[in-house]
Protein backbone atom coordinates (compact mmCIF):
# COMPACT_ATOMS: atom_id res chain seq x y z
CA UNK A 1 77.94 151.59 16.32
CA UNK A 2 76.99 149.28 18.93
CA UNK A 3 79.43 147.71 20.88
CA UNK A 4 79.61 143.87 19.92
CA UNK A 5 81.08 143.11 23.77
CA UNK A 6 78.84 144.56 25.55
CA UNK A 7 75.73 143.24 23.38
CA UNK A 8 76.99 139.52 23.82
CA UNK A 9 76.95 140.06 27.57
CA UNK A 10 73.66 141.23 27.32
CA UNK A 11 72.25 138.32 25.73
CA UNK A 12 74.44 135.97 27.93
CA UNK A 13 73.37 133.78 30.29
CA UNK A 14 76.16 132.41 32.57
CA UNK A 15 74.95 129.37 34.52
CA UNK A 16 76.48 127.04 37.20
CA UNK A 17 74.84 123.99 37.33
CA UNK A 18 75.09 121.45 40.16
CA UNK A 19 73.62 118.63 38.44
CA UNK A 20 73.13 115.51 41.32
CA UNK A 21 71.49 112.46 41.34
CA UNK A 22 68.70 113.79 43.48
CA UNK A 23 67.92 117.17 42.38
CA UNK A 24 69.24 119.56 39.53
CA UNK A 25 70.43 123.33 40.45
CA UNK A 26 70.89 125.99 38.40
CA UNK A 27 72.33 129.50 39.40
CA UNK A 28 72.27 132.03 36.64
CA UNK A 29 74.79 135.28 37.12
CA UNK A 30 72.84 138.36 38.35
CA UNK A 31 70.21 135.70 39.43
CA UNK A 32 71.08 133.28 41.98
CA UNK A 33 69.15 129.87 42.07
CA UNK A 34 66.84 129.58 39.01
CA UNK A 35 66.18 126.39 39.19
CA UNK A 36 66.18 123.69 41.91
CA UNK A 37 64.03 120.32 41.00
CA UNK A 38 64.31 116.30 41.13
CA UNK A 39 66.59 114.77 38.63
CA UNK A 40 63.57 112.82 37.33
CA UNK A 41 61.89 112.22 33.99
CA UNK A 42 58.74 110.41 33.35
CA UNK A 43 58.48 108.42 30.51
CA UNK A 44 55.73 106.71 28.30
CA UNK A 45 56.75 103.26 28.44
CA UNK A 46 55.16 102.59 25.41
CA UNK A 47 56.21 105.63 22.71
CA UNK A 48 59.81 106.52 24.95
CA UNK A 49 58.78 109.76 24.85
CA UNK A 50 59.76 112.13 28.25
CA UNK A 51 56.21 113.51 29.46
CA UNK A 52 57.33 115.41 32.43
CA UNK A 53 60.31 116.26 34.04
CA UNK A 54 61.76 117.31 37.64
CA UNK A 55 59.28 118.52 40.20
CA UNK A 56 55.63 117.78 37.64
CA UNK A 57 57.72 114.28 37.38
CA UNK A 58 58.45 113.58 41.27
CA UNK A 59 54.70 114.37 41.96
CA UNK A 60 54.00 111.41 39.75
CA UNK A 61 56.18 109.09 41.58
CA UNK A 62 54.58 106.14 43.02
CA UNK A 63 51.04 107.04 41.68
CA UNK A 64 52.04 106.83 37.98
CA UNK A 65 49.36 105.72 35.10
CA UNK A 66 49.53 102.13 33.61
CA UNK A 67 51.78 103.09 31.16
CA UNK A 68 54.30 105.92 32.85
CA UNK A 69 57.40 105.12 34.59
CA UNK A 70 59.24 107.97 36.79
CA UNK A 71 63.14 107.38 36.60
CA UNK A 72 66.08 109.19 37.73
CA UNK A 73 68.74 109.69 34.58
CA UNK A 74 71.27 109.89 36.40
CA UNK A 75 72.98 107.62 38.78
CA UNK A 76 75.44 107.41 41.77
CA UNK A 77 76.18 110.77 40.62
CA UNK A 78 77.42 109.82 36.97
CA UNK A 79 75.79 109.66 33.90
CA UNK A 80 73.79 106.64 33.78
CA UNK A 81 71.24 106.95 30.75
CA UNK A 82 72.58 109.43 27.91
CA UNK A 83 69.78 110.47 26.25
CA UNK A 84 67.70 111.18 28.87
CA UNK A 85 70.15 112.80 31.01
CA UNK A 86 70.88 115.38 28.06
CA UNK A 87 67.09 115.99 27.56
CA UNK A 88 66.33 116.50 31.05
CA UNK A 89 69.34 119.24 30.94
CA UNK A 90 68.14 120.46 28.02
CA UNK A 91 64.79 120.93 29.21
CA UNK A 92 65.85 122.48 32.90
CA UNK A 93 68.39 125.17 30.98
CA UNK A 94 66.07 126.50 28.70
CA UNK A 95 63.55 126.81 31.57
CA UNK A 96 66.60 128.85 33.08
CA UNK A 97 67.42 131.44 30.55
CA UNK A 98 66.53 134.79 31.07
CA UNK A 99 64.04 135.28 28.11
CA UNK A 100 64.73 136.75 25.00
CA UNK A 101 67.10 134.88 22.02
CA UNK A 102 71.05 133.92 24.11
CA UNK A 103 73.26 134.02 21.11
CA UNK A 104 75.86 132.31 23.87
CA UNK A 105 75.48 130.53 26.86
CA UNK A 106 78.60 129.58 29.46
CA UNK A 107 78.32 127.40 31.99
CA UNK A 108 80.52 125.33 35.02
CA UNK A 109 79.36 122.28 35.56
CA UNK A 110 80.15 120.01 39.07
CA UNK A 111 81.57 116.50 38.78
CA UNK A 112 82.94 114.30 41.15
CA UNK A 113 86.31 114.45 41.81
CA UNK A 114 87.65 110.79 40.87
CA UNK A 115 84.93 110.64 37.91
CA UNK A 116 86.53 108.56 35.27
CA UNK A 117 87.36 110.28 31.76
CA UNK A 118 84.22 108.05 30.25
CA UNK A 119 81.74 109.60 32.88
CA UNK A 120 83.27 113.07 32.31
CA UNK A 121 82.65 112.84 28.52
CA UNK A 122 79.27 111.84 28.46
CA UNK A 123 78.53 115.00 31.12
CA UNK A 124 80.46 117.10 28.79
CA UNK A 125 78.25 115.64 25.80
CA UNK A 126 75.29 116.25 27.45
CA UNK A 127 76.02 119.58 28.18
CA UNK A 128 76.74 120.25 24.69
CA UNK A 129 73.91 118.98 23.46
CA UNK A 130 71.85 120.45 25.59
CA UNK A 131 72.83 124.18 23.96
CA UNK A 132 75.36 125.28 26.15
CA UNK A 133 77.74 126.96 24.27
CA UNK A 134 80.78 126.81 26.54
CA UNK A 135 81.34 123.92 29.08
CA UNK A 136 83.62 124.15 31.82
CA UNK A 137 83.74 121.20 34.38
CA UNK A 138 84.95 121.99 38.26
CA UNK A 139 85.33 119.40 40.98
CA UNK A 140 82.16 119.60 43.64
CA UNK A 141 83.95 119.89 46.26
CA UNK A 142 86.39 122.98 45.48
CA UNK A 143 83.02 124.44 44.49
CA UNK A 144 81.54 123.29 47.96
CA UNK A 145 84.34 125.31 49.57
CA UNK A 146 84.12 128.37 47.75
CA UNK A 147 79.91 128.70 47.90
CA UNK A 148 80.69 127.85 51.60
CA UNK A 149 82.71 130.86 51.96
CA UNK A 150 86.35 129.39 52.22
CA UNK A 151 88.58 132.34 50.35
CA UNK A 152 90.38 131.38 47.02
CA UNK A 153 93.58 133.15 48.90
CA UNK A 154 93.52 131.81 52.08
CA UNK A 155 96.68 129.73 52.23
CA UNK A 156 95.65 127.96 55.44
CA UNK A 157 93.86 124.27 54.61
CA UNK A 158 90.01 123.92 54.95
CA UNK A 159 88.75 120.70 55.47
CA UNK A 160 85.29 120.57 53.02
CA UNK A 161 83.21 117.73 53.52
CA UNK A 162 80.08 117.53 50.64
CA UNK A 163 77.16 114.86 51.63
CA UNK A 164 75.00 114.62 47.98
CA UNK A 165 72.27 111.88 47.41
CA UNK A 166 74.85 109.00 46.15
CA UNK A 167 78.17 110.94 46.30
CA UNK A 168 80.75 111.75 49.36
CA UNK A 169 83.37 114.35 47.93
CA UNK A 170 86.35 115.25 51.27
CA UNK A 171 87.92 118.32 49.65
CA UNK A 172 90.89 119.58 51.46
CA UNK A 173 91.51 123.15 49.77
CA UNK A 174 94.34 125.94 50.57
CA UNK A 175 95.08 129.01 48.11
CA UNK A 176 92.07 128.02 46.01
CA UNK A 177 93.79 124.89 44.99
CA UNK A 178 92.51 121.21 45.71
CA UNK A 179 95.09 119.72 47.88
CA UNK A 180 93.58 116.42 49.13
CA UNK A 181 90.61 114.93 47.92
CA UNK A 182 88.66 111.74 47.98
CA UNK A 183 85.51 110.88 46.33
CA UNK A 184 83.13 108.09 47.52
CA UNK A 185 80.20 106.77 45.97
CA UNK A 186 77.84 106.93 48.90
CA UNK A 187 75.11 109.46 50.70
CA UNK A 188 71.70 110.34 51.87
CA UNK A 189 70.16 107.94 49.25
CA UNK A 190 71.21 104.68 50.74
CA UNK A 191 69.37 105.91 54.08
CA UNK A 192 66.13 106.08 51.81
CA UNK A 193 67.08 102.66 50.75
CA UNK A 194 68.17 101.09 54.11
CA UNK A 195 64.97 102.39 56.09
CA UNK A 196 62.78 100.99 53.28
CA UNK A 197 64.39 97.87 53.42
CA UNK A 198 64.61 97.29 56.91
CA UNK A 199 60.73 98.34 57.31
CA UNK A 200 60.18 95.93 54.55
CA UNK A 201 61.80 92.97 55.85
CA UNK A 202 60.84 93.44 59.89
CA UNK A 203 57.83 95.28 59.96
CA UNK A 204 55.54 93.42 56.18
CA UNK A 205 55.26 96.91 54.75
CA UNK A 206 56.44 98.69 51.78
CA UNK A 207 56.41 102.25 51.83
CA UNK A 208 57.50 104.58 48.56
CA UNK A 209 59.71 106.91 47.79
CA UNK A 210 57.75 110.21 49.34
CA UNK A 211 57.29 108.55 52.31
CA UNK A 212 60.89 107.06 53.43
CA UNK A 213 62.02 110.65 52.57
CA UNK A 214 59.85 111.97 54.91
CA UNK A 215 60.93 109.51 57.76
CA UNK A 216 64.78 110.26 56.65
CA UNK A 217 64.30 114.15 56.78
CA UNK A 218 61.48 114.98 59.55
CA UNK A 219 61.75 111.98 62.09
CA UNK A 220 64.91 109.97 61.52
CA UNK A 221 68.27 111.17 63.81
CA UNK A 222 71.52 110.75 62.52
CA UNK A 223 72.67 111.46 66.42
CA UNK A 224 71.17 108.69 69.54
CA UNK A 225 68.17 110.26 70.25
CA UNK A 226 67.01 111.15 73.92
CA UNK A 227 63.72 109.55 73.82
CA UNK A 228 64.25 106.27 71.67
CA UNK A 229 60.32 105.49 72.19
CA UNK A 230 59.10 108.46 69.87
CA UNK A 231 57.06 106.93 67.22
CA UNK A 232 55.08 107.77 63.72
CA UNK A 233 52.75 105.73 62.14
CA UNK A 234 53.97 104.40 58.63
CA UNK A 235 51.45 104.02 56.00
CA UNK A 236 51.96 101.32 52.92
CA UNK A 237 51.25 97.98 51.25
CA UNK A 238 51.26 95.40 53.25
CA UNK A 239 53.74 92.85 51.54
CA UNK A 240 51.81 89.33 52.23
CA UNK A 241 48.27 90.47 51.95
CA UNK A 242 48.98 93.45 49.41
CA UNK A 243 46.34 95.35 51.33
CA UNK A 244 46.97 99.03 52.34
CA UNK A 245 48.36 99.09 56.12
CA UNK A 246 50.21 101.17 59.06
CA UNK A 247 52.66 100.16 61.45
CA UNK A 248 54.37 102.07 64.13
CA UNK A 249 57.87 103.01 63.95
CA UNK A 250 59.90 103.95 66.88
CA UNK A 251 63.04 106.27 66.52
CA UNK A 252 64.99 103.66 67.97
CA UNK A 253 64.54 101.18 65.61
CA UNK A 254 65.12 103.55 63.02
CA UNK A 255 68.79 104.71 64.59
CA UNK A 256 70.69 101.86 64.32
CA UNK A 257 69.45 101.88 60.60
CA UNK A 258 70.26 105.25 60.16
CA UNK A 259 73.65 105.16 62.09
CA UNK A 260 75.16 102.42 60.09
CA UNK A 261 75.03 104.13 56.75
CA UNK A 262 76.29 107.99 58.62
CA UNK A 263 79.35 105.84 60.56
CA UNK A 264 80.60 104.84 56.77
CA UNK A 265 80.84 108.20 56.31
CA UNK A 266 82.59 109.31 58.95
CA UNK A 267 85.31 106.87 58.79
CA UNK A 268 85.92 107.85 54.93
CA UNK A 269 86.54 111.51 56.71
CA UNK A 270 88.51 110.29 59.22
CA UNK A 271 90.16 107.85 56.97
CA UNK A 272 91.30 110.80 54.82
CA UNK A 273 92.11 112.83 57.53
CA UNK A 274 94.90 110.43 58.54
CA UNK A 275 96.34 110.87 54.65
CA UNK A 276 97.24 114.52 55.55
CA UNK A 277 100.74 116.40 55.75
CA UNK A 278 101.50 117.89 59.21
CA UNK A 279 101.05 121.67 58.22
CA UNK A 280 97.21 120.59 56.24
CA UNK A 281 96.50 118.34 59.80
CA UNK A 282 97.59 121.28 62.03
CA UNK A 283 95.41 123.79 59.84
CA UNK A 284 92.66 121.10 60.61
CA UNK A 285 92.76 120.75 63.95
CA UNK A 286 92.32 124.09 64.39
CA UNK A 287 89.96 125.09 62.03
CA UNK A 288 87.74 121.46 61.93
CA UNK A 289 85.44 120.38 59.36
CA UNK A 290 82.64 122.15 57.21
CA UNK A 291 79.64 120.18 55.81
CA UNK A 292 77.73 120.91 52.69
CA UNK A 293 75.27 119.25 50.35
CA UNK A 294 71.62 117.78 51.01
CA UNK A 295 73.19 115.28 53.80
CA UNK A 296 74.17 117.77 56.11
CA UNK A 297 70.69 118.04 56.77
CA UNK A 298 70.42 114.65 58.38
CA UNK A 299 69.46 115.65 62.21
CA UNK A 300 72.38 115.34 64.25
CA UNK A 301 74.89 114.45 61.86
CA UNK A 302 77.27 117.49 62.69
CA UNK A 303 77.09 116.18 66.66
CA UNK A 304 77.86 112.62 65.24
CA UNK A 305 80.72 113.67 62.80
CA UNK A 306 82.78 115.48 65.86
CA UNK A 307 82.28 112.54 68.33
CA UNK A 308 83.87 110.46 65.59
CA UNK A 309 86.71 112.54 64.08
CA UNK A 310 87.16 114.41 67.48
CA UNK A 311 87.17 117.86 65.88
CA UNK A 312 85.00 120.78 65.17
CA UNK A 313 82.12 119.90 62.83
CA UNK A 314 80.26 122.86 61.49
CA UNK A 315 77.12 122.90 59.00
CA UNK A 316 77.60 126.01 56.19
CA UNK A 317 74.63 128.21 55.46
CA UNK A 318 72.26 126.36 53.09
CA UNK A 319 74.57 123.75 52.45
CA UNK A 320 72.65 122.30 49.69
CA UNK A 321 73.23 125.30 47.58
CA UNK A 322 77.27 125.73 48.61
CA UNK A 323 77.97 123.88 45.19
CA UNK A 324 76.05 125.59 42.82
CA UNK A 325 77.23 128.89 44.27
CA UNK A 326 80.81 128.11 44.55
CA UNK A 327 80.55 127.84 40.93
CA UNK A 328 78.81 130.68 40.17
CA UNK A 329 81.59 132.54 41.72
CA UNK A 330 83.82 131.46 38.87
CA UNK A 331 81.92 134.39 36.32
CA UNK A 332 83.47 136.95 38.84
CA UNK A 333 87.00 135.25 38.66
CA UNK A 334 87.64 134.60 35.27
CA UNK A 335 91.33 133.91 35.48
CA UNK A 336 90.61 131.80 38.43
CA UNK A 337 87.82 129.68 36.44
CA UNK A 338 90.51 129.38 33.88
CA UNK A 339 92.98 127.41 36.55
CA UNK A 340 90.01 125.42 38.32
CA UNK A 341 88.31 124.41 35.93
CA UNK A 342 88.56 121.24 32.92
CA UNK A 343 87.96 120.62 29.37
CA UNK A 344 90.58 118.41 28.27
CA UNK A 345 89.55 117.88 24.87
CA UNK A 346 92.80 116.19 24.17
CA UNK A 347 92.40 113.90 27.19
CA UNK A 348 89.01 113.40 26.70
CA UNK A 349 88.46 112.86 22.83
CA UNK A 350 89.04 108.92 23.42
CA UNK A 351 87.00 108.59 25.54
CA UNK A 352 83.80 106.81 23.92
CA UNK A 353 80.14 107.42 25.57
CA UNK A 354 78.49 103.89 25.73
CA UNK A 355 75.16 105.77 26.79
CA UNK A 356 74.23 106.54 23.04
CA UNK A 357 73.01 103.84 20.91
């Protein structure tokens, strides 16, 4: 007779899924990262129907047909449009099963720490509903620390700070529990927008999305740069003619741009920091601050963090995939995943979903 156990495992897939506003990641057990695309649909404006999604959606952005329009479901890392959201999940976990027919699927999901019961319902839903089976929900940044390598049984505090697109999450963790925590709604995303706005406004061009990405990730510097005369040419629309142009773009213009959205940031850390007991500070002091998520890729944002906060600033290894890994983890501790992580059904079940109509 076959065993029943061990034939369920075979056919299931156990996913963690960091789902941002920026990109989606998926880590399936025995697999690592399966998935890693744009959180973007584009849809026929005309029928509603979703014609491409994540990365065969992004290369559409800002040379879409007449009658396509590339937007991002969800937003400042919450739930923004309902349907969409759960069809773009749907779409990215059945692209991430193993093959073959799943009779189960499990998987942890990352929200933001002060999410509000409404937003955590309609993630919930739209896990559901995207066939997942079993949905467990996990705070990003206790997931941050343990993909970052911070030990569920260290009893000394770690200081975790987690820089997504729109989202901020300060985790202080010791003995695998959250012990401080603050969640902001701001990140890498408003440097996009500042930099296109301030080229906009000073310089009469308009640049699109690929291209103020590139000037955030491959020429902007979170950190004064030595040689503030460095320059790119910028390529766009001129905004009184509507004629394609260029301008010239100095990284010192750029800085003070850039600076004034990474020194909000730091004073949320260093505002936390100053909420602390004096055993969690001490722990701190000594053992300083780790960055994950997409923003600790800014240039120079480490160097800038311990000028501000005075403290050891460290980057983790592939910090944009600390998340998804920290809840992957979770398959290998199942008594642990059991204490970390949320369903609340009875918490929960009043809490309505205004994104379906």
């Amino acid at each position: 007779m076959v065993n029943i156990r061990k034939f369920k495992n075979f056919i299931t897939d156990s996913m963690a899924i960091d789902m941002g506003t920026a990109s989606t990641i998926i880590a399936v057990k025995g697999r690592d990262i399966v998935i890693d695309e744009p959180s973007l649909v584009a849809v026929n404006e005309i029928t509603g129907e979703i014609v491409a999604y994540g990365k065969e959606a992004a290369d559409m952005q800002g040379r879409e047909s007449r009658d396509i329009a590339v937007v991002a479901p969800l937003s400042r890392g919450v739930v923004a449009d309902f349907e969409r959201t759960k069809k773009m999940l749907g779409y990215f976990v059945e692209k991430a099963k193993s093959g073959g027919a799943q009779i189960v699927i499990e998987a942890v999901i990352g929200m933001p720490s002060e999410i509000t019961p409404v937003e955590q319902r309609a993630l919930l839903n739209a896990a559901e509903e995207a066939n997942i089976g079993k949905v467990f929900m996990m705070e990003e940044g206790l997931a941050a620390a343990f993909g970052a390598g911070i030990s569920p049984e260290d009893k000394r505090a770690s200081a975790v700070v987690d820089i997504g697109a729109s989202t901020t999450n300060i985790a202080i963790v010791a003995k695998g529990n959250i012990i401080h925590s603050r969640s902001e709604r701001i990140g890498s995303q408003e440097i996009n927008e500042a930099i296109s706005t301030h080229i906009r406004r000073h310089r009469g061009l308009q640049i699109g999305e690929e291209t103020t990405e590139k000037l955030k990730t491959e020429f902007a510097t979170t950190f004064l740069p030595s040689d503030l005369s460095r320059s790119i040419v910028v390529r766009g629309r001129d905004v009184i003619t509507g004629n394609p142009s260029a301008v010239e773009i100095t990284i010192g213009e750029l800085y003070p741009v850039v600076e004034a959205i990474v020194r909000r940031v730091a004073l949320i850390v260093s505002d936390t920091l100053t909420e602390l007991r004096p055993e969690v500070a001490a722990d701190i002091h000594d053992r300083g601050i780790l960055l994950t998520g997409g923003g600790a890729l800014l240039q120079g944002i480490d160097q800038y963090l311990r000028e501000r906060v005075n403290l050891p600033v460290l980057v983790a290894d592939e910090p944009r995939y600390a998340t998804v890994r920290g809840l992957l983890q979770m398959f290998d501790e199942p008594v642990l995943l059991e204490r970390v992580t949320k369903r609340e059904p009875d918490f929960l079940q009043n809490a309505e979903v205004p994104f379906e109509a």
